[in-house]
N, C-alpha and C. Protein backbone atom coordinates (compact mmCIF):
# COMPACT_ATOMS: atom_id res chain seq x y z
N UNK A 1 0.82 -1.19 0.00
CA UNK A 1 0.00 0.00 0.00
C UNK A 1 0.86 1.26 0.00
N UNK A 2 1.86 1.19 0.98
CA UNK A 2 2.75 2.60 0.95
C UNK A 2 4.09 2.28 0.00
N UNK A 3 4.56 2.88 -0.15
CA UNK A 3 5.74 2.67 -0.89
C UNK A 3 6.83 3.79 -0.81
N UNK A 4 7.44 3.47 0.80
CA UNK A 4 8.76 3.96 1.14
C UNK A 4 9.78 4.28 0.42
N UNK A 5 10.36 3.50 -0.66
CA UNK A 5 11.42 4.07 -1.46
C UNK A 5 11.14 4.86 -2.01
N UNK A 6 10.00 5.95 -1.78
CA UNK A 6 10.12 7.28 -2.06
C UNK A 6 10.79 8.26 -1.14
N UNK A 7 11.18 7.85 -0.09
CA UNK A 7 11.44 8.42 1.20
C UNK A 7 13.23 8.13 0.93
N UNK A 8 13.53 7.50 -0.04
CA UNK A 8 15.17 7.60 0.03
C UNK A 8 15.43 8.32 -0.50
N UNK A 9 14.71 9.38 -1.20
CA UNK A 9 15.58 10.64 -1.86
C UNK A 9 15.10 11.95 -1.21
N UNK A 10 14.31 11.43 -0.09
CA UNK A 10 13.57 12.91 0.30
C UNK A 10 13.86 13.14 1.31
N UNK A 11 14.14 14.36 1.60
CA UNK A 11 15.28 14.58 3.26
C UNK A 11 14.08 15.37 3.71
N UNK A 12 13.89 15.57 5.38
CA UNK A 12 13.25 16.08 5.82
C UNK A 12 12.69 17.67 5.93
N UNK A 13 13.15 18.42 5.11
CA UNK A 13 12.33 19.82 4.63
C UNK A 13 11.57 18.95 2.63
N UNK A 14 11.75 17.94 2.12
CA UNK A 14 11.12 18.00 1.02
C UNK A 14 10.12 16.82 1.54
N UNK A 15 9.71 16.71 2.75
CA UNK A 15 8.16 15.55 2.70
C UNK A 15 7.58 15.99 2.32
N UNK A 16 7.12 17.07 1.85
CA UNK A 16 6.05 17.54 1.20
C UNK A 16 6.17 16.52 -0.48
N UNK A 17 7.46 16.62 -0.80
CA UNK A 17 7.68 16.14 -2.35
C UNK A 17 6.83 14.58 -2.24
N UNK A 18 7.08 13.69 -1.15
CA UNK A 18 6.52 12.39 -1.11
C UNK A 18 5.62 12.36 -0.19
N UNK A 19 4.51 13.53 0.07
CA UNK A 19 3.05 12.86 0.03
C UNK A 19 2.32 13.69 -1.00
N UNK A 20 3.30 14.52 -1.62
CA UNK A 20 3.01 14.67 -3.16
C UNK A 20 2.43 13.73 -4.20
N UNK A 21 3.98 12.61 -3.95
CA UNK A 21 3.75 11.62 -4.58
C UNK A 21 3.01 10.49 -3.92
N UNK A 22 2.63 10.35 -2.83
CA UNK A 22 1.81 9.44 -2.18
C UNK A 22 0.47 9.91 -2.80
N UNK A 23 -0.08 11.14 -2.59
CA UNK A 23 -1.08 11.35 -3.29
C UNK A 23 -1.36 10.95 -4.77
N UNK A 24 -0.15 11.01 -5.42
CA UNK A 24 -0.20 11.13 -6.91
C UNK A 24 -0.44 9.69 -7.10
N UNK A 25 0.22 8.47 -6.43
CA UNK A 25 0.05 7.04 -6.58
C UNK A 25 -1.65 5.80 -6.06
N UNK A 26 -2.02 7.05 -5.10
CA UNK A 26 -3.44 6.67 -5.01
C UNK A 26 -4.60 7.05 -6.20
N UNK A 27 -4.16 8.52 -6.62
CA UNK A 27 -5.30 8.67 -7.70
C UNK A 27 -4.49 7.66 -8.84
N UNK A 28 -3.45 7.27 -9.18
CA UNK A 28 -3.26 6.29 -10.29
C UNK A 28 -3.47 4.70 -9.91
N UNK A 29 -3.57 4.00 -8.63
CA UNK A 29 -4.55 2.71 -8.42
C UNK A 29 -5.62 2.69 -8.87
N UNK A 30 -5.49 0.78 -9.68
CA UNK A 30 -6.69 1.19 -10.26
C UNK A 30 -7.90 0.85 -9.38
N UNK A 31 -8.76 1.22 -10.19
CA UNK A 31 -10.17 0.91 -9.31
C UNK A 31 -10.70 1.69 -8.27
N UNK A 32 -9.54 2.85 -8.04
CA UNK A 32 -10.11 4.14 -7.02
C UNK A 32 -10.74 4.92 -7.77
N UNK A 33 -11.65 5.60 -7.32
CA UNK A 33 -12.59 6.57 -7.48
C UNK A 33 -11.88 7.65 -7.47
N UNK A 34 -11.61 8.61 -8.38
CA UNK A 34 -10.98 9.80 -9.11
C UNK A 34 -11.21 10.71 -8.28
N UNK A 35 -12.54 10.79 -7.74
CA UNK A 35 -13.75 12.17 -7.64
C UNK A 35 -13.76 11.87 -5.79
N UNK A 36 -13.36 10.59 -5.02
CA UNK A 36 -13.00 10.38 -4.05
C UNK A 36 -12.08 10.91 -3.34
N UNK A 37 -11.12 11.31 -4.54
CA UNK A 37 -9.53 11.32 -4.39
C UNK A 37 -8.80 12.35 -4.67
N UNK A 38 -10.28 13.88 -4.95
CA UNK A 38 -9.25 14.87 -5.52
C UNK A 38 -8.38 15.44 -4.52
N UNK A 39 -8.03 16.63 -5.62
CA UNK A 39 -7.42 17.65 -4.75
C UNK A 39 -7.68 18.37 -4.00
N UNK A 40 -9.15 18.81 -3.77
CA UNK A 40 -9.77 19.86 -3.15
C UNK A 40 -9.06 21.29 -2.66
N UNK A 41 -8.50 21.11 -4.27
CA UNK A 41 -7.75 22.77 -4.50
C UNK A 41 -6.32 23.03 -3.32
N UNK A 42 -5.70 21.81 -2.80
CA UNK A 42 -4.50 21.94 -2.35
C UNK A 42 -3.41 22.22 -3.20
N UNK A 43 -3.16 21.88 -4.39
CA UNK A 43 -2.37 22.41 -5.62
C UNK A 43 -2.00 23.74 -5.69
N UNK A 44 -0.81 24.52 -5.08
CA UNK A 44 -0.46 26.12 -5.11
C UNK A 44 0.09 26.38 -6.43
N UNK A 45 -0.20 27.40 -6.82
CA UNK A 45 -0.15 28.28 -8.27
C UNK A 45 1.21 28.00 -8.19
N UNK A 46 1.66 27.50 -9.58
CA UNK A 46 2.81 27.24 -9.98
C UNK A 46 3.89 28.60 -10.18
N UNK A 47 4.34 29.20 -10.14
CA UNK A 47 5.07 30.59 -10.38
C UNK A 47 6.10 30.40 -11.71
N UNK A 48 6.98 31.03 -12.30
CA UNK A 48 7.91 31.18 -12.94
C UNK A 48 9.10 30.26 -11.98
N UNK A 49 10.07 29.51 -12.81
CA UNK A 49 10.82 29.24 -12.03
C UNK A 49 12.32 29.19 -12.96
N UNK A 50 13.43 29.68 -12.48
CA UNK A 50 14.65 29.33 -13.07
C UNK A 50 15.37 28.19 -13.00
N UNK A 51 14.66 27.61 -12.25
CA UNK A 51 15.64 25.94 -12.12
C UNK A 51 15.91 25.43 -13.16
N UNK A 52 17.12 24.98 -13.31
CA UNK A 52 17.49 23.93 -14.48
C UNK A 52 18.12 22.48 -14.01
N UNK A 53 17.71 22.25 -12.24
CA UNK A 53 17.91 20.66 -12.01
C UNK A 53 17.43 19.74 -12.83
N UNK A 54 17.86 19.06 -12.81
CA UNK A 54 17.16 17.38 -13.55
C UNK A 54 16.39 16.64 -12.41
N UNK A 55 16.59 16.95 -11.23
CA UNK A 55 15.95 16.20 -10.21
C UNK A 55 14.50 16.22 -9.89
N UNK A 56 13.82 15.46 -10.56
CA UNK A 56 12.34 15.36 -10.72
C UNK A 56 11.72 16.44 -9.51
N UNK A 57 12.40 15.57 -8.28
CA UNK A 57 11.25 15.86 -6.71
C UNK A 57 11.71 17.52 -6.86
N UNK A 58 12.70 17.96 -7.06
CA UNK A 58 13.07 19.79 -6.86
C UNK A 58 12.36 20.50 -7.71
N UNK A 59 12.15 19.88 -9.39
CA UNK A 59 11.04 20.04 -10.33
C UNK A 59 9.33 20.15 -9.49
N UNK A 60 9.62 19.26 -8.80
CA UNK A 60 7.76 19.01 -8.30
C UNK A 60 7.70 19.94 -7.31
N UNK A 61 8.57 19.90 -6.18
CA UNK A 61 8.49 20.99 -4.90
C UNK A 61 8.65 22.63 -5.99
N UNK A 62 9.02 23.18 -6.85
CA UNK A 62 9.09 24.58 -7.24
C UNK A 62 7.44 24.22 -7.75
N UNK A 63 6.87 23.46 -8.30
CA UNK A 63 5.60 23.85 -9.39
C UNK A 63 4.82 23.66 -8.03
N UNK A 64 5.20 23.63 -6.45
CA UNK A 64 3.96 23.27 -5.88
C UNK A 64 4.28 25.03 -5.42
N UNK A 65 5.24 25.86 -4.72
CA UNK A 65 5.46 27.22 -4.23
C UNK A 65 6.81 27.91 -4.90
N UNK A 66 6.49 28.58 -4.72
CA UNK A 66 7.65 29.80 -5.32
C UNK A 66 8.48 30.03 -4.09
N UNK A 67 10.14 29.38 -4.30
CA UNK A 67 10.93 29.51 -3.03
C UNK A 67 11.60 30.86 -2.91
N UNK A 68 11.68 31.13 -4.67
CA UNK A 68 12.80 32.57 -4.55
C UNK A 68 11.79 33.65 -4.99
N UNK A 69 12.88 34.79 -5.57
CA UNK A 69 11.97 36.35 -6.10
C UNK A 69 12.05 36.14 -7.32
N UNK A 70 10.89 36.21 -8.30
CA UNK A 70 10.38 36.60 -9.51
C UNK A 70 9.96 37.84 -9.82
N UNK A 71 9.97 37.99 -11.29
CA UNK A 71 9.53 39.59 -11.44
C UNK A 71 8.06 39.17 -12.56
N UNK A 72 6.88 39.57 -12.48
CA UNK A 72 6.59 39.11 -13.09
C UNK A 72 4.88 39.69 -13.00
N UNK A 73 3.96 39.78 -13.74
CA UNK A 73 2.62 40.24 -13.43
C UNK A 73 1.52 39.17 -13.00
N UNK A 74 2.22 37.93 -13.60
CA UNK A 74 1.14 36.59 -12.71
C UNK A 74 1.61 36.34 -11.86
N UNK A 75 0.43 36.64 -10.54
CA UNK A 75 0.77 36.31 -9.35
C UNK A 75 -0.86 36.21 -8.62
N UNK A 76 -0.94 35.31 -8.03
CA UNK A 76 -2.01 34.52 -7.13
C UNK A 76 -1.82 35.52 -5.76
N UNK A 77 -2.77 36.68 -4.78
CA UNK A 77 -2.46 36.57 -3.78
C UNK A 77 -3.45 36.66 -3.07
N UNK A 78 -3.15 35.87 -2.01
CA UNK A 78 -3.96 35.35 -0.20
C UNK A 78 -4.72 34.45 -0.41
N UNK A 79 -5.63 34.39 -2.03
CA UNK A 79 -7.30 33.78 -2.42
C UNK A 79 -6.83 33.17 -3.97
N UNK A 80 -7.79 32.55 -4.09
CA UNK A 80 -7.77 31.96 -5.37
C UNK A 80 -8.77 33.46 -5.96
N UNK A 81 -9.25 33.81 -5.88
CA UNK A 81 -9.97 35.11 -6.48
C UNK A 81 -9.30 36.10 -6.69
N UNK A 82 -7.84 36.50 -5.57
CA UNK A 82 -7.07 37.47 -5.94
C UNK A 82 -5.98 37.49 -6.54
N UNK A 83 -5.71 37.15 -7.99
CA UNK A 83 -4.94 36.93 -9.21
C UNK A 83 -4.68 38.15 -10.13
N UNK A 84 -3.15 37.63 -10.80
CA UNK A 84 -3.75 38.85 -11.88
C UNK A 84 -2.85 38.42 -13.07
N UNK A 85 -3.51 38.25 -14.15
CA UNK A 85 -3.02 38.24 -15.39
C UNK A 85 -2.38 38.72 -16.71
N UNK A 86 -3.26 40.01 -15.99
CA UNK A 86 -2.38 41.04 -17.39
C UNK A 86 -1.86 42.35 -16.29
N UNK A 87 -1.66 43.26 -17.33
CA UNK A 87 -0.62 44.63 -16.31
C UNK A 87 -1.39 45.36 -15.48
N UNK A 88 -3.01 45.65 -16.09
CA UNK A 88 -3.76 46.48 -15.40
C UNK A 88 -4.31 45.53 -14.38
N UNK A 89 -4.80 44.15 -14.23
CA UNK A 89 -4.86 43.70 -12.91
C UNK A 89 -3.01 43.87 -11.73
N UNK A 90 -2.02 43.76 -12.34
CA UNK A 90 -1.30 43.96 -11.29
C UNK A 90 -1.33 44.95 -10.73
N UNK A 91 -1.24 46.10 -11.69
CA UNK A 91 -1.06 47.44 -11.15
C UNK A 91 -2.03 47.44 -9.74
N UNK A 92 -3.40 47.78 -10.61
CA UNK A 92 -4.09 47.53 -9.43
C UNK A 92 -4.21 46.43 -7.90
N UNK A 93 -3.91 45.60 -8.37
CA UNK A 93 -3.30 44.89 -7.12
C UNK A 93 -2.34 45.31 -6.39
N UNK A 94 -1.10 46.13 -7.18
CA UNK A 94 -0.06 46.93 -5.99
C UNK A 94 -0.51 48.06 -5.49
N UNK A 95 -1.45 48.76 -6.48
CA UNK A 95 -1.82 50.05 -5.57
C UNK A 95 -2.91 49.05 -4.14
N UNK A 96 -3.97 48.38 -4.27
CA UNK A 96 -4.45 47.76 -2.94
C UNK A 96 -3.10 47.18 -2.12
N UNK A 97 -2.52 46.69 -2.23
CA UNK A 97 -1.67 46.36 -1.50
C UNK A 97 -0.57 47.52 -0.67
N UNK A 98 -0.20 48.17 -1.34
CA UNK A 98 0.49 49.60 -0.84
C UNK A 98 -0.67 50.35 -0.04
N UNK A 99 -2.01 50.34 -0.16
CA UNK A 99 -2.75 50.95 0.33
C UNK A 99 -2.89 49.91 1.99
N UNK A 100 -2.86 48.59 1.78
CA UNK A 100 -2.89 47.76 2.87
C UNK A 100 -1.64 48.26 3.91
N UNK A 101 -0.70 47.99 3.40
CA UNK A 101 0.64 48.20 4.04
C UNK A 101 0.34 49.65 4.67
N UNK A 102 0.04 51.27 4.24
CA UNK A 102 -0.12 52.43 4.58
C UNK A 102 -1.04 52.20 5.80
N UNK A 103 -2.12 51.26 5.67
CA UNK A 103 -3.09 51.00 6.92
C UNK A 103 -2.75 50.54 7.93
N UNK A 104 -2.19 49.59 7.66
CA UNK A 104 -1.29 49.01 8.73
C UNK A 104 -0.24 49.67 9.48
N UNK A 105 0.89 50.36 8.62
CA UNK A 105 1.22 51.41 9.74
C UNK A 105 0.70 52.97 10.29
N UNK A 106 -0.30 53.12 9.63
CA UNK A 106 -1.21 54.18 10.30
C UNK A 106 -1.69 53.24 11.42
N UNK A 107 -2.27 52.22 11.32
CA UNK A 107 -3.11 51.50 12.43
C UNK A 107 -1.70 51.37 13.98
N UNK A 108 -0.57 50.90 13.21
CA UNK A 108 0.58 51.17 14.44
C UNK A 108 0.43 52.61 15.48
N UNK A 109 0.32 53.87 14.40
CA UNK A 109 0.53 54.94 15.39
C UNK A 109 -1.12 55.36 15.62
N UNK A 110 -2.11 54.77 15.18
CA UNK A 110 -2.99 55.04 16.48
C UNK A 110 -3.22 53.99 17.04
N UNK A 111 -3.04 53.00 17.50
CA UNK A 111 -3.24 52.32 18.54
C UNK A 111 -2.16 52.53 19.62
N UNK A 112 -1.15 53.06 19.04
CA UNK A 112 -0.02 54.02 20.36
C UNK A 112 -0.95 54.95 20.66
N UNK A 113 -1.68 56.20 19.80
CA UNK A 113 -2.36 57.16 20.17
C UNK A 113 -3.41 56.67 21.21
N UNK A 114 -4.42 55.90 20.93
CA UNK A 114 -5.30 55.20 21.65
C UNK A 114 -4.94 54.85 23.08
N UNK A 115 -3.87 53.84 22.71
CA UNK A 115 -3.03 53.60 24.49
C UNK A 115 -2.57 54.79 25.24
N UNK A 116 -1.98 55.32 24.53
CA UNK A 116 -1.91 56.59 25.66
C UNK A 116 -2.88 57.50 26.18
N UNK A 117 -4.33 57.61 25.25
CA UNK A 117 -5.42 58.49 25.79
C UNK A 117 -6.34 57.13 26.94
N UNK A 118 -6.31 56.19 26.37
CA UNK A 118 -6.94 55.13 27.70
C UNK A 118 -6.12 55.11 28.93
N UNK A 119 -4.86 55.42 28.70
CA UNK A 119 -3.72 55.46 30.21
C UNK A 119 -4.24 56.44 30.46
N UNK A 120 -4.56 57.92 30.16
CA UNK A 120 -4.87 59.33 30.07
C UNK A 120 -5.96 58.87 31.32
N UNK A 121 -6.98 58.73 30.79
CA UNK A 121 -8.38 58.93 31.26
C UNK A 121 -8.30 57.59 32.52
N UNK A 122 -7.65 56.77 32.68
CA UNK A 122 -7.71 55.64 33.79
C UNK A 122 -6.80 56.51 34.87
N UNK A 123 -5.65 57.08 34.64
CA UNK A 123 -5.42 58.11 35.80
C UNK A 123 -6.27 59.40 36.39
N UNK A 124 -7.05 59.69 34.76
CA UNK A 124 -8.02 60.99 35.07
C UNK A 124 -8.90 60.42 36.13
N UNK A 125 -9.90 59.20 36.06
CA UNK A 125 -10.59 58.53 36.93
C UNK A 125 -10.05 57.67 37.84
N UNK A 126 -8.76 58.14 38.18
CA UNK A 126 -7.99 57.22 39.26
C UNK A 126 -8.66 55.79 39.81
N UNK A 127 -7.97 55.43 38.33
CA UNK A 127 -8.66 54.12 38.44
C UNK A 127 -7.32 52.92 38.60
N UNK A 128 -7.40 51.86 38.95
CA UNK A 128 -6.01 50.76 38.86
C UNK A 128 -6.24 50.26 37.18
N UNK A 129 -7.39 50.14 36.89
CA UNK A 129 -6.81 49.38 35.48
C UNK A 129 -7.94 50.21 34.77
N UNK A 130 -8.04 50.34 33.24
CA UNK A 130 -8.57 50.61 32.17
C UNK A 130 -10.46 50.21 32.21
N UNK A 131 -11.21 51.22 31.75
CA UNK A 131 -12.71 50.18 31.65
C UNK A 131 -12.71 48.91 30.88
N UNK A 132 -13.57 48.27 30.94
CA UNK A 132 -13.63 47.43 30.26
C UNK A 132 -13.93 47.09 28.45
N UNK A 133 -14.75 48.21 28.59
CA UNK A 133 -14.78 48.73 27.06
C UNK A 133 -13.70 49.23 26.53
N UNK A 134 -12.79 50.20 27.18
CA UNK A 134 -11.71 50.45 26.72
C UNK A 134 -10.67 49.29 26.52
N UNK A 135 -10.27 48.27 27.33
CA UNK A 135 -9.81 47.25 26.91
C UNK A 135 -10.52 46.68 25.47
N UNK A 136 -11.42 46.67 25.56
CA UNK A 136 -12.04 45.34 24.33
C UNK A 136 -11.64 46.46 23.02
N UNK A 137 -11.84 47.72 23.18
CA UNK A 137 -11.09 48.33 22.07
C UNK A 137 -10.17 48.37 22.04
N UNK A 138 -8.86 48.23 22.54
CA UNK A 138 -7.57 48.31 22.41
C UNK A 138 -7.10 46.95 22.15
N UNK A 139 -8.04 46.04 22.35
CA UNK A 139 -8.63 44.35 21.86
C UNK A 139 -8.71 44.21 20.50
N UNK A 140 -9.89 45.37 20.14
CA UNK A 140 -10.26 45.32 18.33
C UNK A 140 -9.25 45.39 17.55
N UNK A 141 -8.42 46.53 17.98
CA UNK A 141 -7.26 47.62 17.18
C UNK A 141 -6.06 46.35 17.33
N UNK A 142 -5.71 45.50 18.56
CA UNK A 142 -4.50 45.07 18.29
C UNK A 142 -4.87 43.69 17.18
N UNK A 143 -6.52 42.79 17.27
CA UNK A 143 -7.07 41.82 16.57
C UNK A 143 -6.42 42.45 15.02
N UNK A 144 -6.80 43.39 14.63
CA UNK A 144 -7.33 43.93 13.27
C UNK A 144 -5.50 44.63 12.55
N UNK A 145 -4.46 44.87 13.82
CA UNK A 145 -3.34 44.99 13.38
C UNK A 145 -2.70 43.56 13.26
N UNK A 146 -3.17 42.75 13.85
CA UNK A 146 -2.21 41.48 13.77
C UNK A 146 -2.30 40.77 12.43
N UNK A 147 -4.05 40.57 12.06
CA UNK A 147 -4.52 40.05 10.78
C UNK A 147 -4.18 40.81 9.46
N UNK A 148 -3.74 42.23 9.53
CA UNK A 148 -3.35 43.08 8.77
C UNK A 148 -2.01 42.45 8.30
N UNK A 149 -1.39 42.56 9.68
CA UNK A 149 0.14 42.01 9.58
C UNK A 149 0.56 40.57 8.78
N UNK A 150 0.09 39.94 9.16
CA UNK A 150 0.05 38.35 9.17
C UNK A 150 0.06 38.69 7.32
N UNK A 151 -1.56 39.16 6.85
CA UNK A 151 -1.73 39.11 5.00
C UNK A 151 -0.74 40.02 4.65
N UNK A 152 0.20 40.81 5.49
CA UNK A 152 1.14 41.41 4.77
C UNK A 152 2.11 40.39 4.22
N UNK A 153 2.34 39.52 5.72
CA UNK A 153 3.18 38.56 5.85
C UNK A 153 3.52 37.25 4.52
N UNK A 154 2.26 37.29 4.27
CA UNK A 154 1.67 36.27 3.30
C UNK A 154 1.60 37.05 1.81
N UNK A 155 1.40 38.26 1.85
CA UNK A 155 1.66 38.56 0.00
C UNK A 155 3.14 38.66 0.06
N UNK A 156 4.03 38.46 0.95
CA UNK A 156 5.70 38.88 1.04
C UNK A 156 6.03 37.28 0.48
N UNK A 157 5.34 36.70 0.75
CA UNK A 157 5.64 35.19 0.80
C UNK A 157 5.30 34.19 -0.89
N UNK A 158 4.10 35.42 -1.58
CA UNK A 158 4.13 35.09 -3.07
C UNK A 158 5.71 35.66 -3.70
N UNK A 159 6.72 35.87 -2.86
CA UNK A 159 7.98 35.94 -3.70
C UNK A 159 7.93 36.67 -5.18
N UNK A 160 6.72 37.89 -5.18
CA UNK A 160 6.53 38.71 -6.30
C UNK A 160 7.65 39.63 -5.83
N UNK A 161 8.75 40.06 -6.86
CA UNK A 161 9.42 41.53 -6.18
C UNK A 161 8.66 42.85 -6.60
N UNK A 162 7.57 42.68 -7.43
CA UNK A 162 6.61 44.06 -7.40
C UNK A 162 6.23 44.07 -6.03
N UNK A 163 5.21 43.19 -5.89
CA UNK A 163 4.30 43.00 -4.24
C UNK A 163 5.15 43.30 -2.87
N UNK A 164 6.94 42.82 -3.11
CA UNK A 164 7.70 42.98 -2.11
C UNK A 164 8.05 44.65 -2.04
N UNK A 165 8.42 45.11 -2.97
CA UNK A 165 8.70 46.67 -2.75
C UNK A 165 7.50 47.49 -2.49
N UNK A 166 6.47 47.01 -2.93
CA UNK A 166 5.41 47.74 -2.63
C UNK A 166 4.81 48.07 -1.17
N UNK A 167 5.23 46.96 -0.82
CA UNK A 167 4.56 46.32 0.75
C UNK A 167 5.81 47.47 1.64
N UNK A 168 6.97 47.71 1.45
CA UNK A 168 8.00 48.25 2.03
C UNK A 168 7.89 49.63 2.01
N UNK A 169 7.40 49.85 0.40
CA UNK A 169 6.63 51.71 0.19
C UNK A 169 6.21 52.15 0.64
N UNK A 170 4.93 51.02 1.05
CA UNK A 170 3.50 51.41 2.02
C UNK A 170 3.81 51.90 3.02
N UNK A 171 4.58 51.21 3.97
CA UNK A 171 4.96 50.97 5.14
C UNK A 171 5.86 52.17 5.12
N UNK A 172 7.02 52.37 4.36
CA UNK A 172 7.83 53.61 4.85
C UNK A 172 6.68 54.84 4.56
N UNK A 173 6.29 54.83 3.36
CA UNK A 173 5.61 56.63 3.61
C UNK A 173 4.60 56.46 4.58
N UNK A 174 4.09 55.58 4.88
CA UNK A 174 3.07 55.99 6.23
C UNK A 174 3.95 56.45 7.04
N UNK A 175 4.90 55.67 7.28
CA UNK A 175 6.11 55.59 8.71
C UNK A 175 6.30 57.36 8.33
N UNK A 176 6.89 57.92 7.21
CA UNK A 176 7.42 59.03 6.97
C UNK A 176 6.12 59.92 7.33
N UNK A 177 4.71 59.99 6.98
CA UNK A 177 3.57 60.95 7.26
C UNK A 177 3.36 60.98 8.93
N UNK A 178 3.21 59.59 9.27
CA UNK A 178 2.36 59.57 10.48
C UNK A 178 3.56 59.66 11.54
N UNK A 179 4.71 59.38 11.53
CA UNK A 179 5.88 59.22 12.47
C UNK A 179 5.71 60.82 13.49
N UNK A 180 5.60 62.06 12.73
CA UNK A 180 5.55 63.00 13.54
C UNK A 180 4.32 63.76 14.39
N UNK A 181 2.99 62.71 14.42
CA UNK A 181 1.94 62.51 14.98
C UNK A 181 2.27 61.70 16.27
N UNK A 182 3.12 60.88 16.48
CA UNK A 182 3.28 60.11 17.53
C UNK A 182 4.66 60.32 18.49
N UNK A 183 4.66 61.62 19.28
CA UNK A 183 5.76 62.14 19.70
C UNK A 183 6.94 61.27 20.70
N UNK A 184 6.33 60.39 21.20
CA UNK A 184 7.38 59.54 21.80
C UNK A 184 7.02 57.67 21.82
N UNK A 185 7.31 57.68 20.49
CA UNK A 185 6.66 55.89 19.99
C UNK A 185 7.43 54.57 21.16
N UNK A 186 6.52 53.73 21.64
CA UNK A 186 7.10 53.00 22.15
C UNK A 186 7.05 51.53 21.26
N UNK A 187 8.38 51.29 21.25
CA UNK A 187 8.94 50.38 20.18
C UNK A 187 9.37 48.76 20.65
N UNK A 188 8.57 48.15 20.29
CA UNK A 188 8.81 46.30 20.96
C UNK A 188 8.77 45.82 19.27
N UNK A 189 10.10 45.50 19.50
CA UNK A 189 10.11 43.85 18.34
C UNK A 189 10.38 44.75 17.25
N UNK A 190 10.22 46.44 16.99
CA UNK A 190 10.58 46.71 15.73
C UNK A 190 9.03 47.16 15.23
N UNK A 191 7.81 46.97 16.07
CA UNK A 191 6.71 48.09 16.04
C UNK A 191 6.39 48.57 16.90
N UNK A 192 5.47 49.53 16.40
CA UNK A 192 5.25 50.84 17.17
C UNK A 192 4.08 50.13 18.39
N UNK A 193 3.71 50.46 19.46
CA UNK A 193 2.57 49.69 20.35
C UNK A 193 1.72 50.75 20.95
């Protein structure tokens, strides 16, 4: 049923390559059911690739993700819906994306702004800790910066170098507009809090 001597050429960062092929050897038994056995859209958009190995499994691991930087206007990102094929879908995809990145570090310097007017008003009402509403908002703002962060994280990771400079644009001219709105930034890990 299994068939291990696929496992002698595959070192432990390429298992993916052999349940690649584990998968690939069940839909070719015969007498399985095809429609039992798909893919259910696990297959990642193949990218451009420069490899010129001969080694099948390094062939199969590039057509499953894009390891390095490409330059290029087809690019798949976050969704199977958010693609783009010709120049005017990229474009527009980098201006949303530069617009993401600008949000995200605007969202950095007000949720510093925010924390410091909730510290504000919990000493104004000499209080020991924050209301509770005020927590669950400073709750929303850090939820909604993290998920921001994370899909930044993840169009950096389609290895587009349009999408990569763009994402860095965003991020510096916000940093450059909003930086002198936030007079004394407190800085963990390399963001603003």
């Amino acid at each position: 049923m299994y068939d291990f001597d696929v496992l002698q050429y595959c070192t432990t960062d390429r298992i993916l390559c052999w349940l690649y092929e584990y998968r690939g050897m069940q839909h070719s038994a015969p007498g399985k059911d095809d429609a039992a056995h798909s893919d259910h859209g696990m297959d990642m958009p193949m990218a451009p690739s420069s490899s010129s190995h001969n080694d099948g499994s390094h062939d199969m691991m590039m057509q499953m993700m894009q390891m390095t930087f490409y330059w290029g206007k087809r690019v798949h990102i976050l969704f199977d819906g958010w693609s783009s094929h010709n120049l005017g879908q990229y474009l527009f995809s980098l201006l949303a994306i530069f617009c993401i990145a600008f949000f995200y570090e605007w969202l950095s310097t007000f949720r510093a702004s925010a924390k410091s007017s909730v510290m504000a008003s919990k000493e104004a009402n000499n209080l020991t800790s924050p209301f509770l509403l005020h927590r669950l908002y400073l709750t929303v703002l850090f939820a909604i910066h993290a998920v921001t962060g994370y899909a930044l994280m993840l169009m950096v990771m389609t290895f587009n170098g349009g999408i990569f400079i763009v994402i860095i644009a965003g991020l510096t001219v916000a940093y450059f507009v909003f930086e002198g709105y936030n007079k004394s930034p407190k800085v963990v890990a390399g963001h603003h809090v």
